[in-house]
Structure formats: structure tokens, C-alpha cells
C-alpha atoms as a PDB file:
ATOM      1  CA  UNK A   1      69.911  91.750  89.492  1.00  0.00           C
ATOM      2  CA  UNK A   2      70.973  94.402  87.353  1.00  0.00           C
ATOM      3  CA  UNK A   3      68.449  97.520  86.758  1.00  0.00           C
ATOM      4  CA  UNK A   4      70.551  99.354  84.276  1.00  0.00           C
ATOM      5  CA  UNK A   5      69.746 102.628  86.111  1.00  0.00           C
ATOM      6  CA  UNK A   6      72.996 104.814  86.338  1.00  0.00           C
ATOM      7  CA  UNK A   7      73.795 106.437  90.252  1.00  0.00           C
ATOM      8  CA  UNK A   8      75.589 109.160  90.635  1.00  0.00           C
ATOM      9  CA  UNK A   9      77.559 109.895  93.892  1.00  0.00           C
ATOM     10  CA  UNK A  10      78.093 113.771  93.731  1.00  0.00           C
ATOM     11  CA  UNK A  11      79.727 115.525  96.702  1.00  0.00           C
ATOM     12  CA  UNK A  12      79.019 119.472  97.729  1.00  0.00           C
ATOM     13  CA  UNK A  13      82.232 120.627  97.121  1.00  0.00           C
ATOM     14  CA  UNK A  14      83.833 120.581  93.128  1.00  0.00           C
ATOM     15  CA  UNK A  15      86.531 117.840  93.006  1.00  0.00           C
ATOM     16  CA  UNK A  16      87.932 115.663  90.184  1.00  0.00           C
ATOM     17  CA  UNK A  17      88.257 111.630  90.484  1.00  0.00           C
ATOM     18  CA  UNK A  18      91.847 111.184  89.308  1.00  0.00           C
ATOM     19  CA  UNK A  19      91.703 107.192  89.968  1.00  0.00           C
ATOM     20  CA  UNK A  20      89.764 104.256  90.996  1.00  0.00           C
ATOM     21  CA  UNK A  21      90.980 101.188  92.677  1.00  0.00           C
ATOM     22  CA  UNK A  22      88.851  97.856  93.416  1.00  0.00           C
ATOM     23  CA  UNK A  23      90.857  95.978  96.026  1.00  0.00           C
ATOM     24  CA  UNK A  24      91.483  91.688  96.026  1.00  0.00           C
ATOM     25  CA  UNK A  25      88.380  92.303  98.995  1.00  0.00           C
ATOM     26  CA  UNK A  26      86.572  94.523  96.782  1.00  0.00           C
ATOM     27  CA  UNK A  27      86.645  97.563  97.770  1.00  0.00           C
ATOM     28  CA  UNK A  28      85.953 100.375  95.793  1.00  0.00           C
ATOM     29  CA  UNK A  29      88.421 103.505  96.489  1.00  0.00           C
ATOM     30  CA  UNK A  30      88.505 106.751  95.117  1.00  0.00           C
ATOM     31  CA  UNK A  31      91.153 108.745  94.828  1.00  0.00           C
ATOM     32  CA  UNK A  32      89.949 112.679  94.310  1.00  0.00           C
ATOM     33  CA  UNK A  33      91.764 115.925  93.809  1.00  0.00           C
ATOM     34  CA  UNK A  34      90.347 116.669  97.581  1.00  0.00           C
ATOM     35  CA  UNK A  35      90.870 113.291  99.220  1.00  0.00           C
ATOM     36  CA  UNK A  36      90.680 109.539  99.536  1.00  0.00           C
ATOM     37  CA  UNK A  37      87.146 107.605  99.393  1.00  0.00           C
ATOM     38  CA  UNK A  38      85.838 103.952 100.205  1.00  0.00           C
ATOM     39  CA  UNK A  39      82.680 102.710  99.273  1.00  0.00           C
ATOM     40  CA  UNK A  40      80.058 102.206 101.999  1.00  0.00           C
ATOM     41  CA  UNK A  41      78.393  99.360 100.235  1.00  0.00           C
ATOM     42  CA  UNK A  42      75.785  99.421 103.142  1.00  0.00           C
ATOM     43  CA  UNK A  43      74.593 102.978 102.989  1.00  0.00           C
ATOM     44  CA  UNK A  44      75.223 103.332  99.392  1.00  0.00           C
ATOM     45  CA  UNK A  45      77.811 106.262  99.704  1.00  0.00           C
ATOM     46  CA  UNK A  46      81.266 107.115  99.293  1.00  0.00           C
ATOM     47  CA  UNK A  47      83.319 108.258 102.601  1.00  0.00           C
ATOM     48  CA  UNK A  48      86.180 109.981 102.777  1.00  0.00           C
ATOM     49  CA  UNK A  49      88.632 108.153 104.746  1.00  0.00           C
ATOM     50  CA  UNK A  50      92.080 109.907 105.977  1.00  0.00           C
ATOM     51  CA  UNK A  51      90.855 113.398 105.824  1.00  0.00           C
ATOM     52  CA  UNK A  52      93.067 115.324 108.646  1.00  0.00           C
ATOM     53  CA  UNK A  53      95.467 118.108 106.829  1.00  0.00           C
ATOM     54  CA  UNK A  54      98.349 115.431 107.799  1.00  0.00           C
ATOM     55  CA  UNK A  55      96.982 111.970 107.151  1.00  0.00           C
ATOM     56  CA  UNK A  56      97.938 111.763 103.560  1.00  0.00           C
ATOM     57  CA  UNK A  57     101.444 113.763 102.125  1.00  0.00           C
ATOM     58  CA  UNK A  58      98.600 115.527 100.068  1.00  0.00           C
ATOM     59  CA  UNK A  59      94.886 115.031  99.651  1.00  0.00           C
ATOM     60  CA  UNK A  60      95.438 115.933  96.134  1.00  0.00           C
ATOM     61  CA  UNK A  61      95.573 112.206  94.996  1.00  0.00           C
ATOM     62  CA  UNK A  62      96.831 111.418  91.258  1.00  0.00           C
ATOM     63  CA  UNK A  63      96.837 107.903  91.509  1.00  0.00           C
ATOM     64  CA  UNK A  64      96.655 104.133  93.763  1.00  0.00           C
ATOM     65  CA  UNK A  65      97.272 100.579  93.467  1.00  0.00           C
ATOM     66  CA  UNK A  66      97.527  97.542  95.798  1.00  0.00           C
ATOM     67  CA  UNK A  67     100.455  95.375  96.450  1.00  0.00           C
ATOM     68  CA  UNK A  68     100.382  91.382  97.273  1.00  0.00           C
ATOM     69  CA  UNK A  69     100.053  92.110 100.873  1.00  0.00           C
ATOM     70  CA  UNK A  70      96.530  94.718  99.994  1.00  0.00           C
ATOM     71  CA  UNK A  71      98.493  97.616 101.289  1.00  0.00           C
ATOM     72  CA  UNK A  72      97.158 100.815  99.165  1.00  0.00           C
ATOM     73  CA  UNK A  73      99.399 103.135  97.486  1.00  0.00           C
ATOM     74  CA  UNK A  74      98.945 106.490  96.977  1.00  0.00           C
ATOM     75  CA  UNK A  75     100.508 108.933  94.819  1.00  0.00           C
ATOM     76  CA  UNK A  76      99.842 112.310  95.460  1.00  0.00           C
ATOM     77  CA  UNK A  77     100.941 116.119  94.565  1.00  0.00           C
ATOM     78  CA  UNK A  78     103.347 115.630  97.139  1.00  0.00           C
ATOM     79  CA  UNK A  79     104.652 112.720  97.471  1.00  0.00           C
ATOM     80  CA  UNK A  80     103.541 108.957  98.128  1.00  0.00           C
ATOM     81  CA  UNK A  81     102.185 107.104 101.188  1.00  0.00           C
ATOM     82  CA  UNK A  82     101.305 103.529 101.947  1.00  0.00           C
ATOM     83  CA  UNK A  83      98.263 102.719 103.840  1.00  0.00           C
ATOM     84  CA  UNK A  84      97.679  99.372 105.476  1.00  0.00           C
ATOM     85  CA  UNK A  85      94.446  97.169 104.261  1.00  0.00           C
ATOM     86  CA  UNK A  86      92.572  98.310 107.090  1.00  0.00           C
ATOM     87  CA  UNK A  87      93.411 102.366 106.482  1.00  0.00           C
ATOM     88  CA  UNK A  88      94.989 102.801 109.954  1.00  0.00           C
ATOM     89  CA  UNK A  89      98.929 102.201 109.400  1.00  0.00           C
ATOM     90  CA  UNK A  90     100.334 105.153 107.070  1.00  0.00           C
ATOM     91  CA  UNK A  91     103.839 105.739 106.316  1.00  0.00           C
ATOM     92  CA  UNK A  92     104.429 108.558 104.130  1.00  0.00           C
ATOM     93  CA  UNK A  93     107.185 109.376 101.756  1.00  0.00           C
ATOM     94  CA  UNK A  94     106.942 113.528 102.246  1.00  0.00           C
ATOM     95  CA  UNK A  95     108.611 115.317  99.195  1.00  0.00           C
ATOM     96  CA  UNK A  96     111.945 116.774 100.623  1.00  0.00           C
ATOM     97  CA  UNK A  97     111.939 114.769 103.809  1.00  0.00           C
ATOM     98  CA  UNK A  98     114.095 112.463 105.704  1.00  0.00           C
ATOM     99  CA  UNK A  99     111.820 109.355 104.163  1.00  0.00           C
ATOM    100  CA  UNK A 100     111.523 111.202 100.597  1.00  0.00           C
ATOM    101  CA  UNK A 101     111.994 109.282  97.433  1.00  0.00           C
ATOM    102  CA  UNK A 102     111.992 112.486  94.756  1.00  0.00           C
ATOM    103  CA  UNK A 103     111.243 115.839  94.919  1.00  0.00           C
ATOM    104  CA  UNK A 104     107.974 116.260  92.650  1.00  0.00           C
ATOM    105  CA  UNK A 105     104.865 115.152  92.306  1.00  0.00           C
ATOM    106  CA  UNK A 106     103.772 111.372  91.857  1.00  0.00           C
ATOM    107  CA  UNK A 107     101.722 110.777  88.789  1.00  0.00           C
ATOM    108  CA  UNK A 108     101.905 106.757  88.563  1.00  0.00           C
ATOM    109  CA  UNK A 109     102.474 104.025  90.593  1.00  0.00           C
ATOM    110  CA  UNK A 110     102.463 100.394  89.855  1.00  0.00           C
ATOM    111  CA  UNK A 111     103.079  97.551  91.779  1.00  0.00           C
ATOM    112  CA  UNK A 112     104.996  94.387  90.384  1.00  0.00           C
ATOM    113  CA  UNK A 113     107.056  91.692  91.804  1.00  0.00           C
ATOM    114  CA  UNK A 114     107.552  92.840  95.561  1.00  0.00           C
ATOM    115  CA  UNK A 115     108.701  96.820  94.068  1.00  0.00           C
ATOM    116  CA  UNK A 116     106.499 100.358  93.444  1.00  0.00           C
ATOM    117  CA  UNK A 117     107.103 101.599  90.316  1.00  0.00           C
ATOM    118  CA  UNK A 118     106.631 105.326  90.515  1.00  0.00           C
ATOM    119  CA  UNK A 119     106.365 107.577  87.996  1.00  0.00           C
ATOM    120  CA  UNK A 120     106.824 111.535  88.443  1.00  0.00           C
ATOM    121  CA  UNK A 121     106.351 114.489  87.263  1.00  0.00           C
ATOM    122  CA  UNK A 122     110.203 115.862  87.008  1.00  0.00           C
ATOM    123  CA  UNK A 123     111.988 113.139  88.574  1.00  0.00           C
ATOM    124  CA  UNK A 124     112.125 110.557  86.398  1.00  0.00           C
ATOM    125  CA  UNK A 125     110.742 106.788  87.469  1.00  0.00           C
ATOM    126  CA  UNK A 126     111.822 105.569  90.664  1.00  0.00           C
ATOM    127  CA  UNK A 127     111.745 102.052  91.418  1.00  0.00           C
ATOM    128  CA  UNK A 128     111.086 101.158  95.530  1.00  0.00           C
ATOM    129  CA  UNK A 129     112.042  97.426  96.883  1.00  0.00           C
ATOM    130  CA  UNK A 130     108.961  97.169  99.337  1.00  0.00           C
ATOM    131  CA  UNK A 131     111.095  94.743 101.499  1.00  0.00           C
ATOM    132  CA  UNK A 132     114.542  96.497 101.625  1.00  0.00           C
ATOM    133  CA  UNK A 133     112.838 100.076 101.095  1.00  0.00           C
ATOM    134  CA  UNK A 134     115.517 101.061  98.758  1.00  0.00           C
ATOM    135  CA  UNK A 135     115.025 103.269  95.579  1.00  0.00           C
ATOM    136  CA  UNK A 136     116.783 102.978  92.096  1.00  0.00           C
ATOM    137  CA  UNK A 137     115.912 106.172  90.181  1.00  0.00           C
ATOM    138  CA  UNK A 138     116.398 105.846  85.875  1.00  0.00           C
ATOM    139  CA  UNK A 139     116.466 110.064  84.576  1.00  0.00           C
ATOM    140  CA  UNK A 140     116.801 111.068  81.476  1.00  0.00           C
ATOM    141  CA  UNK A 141     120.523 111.142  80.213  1.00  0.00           C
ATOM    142  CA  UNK A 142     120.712 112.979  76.510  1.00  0.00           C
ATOM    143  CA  UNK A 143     124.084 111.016  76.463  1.00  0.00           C
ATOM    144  CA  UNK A 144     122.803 107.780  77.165  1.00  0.00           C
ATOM    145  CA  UNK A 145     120.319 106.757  74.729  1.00  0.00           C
ATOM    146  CA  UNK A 146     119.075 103.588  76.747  1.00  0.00           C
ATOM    147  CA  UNK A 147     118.125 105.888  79.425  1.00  0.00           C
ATOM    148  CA  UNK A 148     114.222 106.951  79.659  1.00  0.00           C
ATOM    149  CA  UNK A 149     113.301 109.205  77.309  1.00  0.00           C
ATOM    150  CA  UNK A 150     111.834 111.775  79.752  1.00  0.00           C
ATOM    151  CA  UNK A 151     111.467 112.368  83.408  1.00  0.00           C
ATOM    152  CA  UNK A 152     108.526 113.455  82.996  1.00  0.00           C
ATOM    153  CA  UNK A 153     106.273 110.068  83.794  1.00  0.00           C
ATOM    154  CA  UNK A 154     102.970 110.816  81.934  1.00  0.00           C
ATOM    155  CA  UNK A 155     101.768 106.205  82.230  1.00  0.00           C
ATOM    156  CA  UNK A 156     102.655 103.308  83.612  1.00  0.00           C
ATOM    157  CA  UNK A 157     101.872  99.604  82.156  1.00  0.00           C
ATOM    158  CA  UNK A 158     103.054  95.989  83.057  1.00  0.00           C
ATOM    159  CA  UNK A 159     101.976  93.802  80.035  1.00  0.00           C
ATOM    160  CA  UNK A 160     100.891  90.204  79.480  1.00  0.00           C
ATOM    161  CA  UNK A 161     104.352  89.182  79.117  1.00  0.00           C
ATOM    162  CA  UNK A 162     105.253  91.163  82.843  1.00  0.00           C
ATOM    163  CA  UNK A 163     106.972  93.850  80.409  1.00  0.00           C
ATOM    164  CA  UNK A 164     106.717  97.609  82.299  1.00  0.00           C
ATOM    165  CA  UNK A 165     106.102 100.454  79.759  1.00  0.00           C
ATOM    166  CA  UNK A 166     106.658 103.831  80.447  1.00  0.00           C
ATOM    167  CA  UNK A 167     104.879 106.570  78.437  1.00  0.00           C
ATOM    168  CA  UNK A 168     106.776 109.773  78.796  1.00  0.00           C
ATOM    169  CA  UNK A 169     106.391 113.653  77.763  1.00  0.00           C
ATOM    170  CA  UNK A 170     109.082 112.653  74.826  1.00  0.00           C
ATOM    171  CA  UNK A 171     108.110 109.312  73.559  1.00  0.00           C
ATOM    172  CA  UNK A 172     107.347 105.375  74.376  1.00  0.00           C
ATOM    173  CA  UNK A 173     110.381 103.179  76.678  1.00  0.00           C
ATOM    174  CA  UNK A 174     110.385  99.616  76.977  1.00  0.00           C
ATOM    175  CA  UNK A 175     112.319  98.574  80.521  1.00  0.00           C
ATOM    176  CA  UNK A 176     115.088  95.967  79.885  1.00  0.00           C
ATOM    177  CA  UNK A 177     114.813  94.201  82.879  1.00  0.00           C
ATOM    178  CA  UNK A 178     117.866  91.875  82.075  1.00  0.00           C
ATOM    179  CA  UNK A 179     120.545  94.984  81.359  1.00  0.00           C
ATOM    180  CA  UNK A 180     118.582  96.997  84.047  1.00  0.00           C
ATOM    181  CA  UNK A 181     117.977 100.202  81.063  1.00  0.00           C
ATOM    182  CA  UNK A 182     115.300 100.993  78.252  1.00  0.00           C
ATOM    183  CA  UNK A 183     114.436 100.725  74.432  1.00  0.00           C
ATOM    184  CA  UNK A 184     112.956 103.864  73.372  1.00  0.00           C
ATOM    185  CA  UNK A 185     110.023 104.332  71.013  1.00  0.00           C
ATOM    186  CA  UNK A 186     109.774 107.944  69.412  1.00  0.00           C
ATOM    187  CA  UNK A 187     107.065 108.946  66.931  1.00  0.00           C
ATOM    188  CA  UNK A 188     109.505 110.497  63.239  1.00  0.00           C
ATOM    189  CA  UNK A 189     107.232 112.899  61.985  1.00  0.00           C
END
């Protein structure tokens, strides 16, 4: 029955919620400038879940999402990890590291047909094949105008019709899946 009262969960410490994720189990998880959260429906609370110095690639978390096996991603000031449905299997993608897939922070990730899309902030948008693990990276190239407009990633969006935009520092691109490249949208003031 709903009360309309409004609960807040505050926490001792100052931190910023920079996403939230409901899981196909529903789950609710936080992800915080200081950490990762779960619901604890039971007690009413929020607890923070991975919170050793070397759990995550960063407890500074910028965003999440789940892919079609509930596996939650994480993007985070330093890189991205993927943590199993039941938060005990991590494998981390460490900024400058033998499993690294850029060198900057992750802003975005979205999952869509079996790959991460990531977006960052200086190294373009990376796509990851979850099965193979391999990475395609699309950077800006001022000679190539059907290449993203920006590498810095600012939004990521799949649409009704399974299109990915990608909102960038320097305008709108539309992925063309087909020819594997991008249709840029630019405001002309």
C-alpha cells in the first residue's frame, strides 16, 4: 500500500549518487562517488557492498548496467569491472593494466546485444564483445568526418529501434551499425 511518505537514506560521510540500477531480480544498487550499495529490503537500508581499497578499480563509481546474464557493470574513475549477480566474482579492467581497455575514466556504459558499450572521458567509445573479450575503440578523427565527434563520451542511449546514440563534448552521433562508423549531429549557431 502506498503511504506517499518520502524516506531518505542519508549516510555519515558526504557522497554523491552518480547512478541507480534496478536489476531483472530487483535489486536496487547504488552507485556513489564513495562506493557501491544494495538495498537491504529487510532492514530498510542501503549497504555498501565491495568496500576493500581493491575490490572495485575505484570506489568512485560514475555509472552501472546489467547484461543478459545479470552480471553488473561498473564504470568507475578508473576503469571498469564486472561483478557477478551474486557480488562475489570481479574481474576488473584497471586503467593502464595488462586487462585495460583505455586509459581514462569511464563515464557510460551500456549493454546491448552480447557487447559493453563504454563511453570515456578522453578515450573515445570503446565497444567490448563480452564473449570474445575483444575491444573496438571509434576516436575522434578531424579527417574522417564519420568518425565520433568527440572522445569525450558525455551519454549513452540505445533507442526503440536498437539505434546507440552517443552524446559527446562536440555534438550528437548516430552509430551506423551496417558501415561500422557514425552520422554526426552538430548544433549551427
Amino acid at each position: 500500500m502506498s503511504t506517499g511518505n518520502i524516506i531518505n537514506y542519508t549516510k555519515d560521510e558526504n557522497f554523491y549518487i552518480t547512478q541507480i540500477l534496478i536489476t531483472n531480480d530487483n535489486k536496487i544498487v547504488v552507485g556513489t562517488t564513495d562506493g557501491l550499495n544494495i538495498y537491504d529490503e529487510k532492514n530498510d537500508k542501503f549497504i555498501r557492498v565491495l568496500g576493500e581499497k581493491n575490490d572495485l578499480t575505484s570506489q568512485c563509481i560514475y555509472s552501472l548496467d546489467v547484461d543478459n546474464e545479470e552480471n553488473i557493470w561498473i564504470g568507475t574513475t578508473d576503469g571498469l569491472d564486472k561483478i557477478s549477480k551474486d557480488l562475489k566474482k570481479i574481474k576488473q579492467y584497471k586503467n593502464n593494466e595488462e586487462n585495460s581497455i583505455c586509459d581514462s575514466s569511464v563515464y557510460n556504459i551500456l549493454y546491448n546485444k552480447g557487447c559493453i558499450w563504454i563511453g570515456t572521458s578522453n578515450s573515445g567509445l570503446i565497444k567490448l564483445d563480452i564473449k570474445s573479450g575483444t575491444t573496438k575503440q571509434y576516436k575522434n578523427n578531424t579527417k574522417n568526418n564519420k568518425s565520433i565527434c568527440n572522445n569525450y563520451i558525455r551519454a549513452l542511449f540505445i533507442d526503440s529501434n536498437n539505434v546507440l546514440w552517443v552524446g559527446t563534448d562536440n555534438g550528437l552521433a548516430k552509430y551506423n551499425e551496417v558501415e561500422d562508423n557514425f552520422y554526426i549531429y552538430k548544433n549551427n549557431t
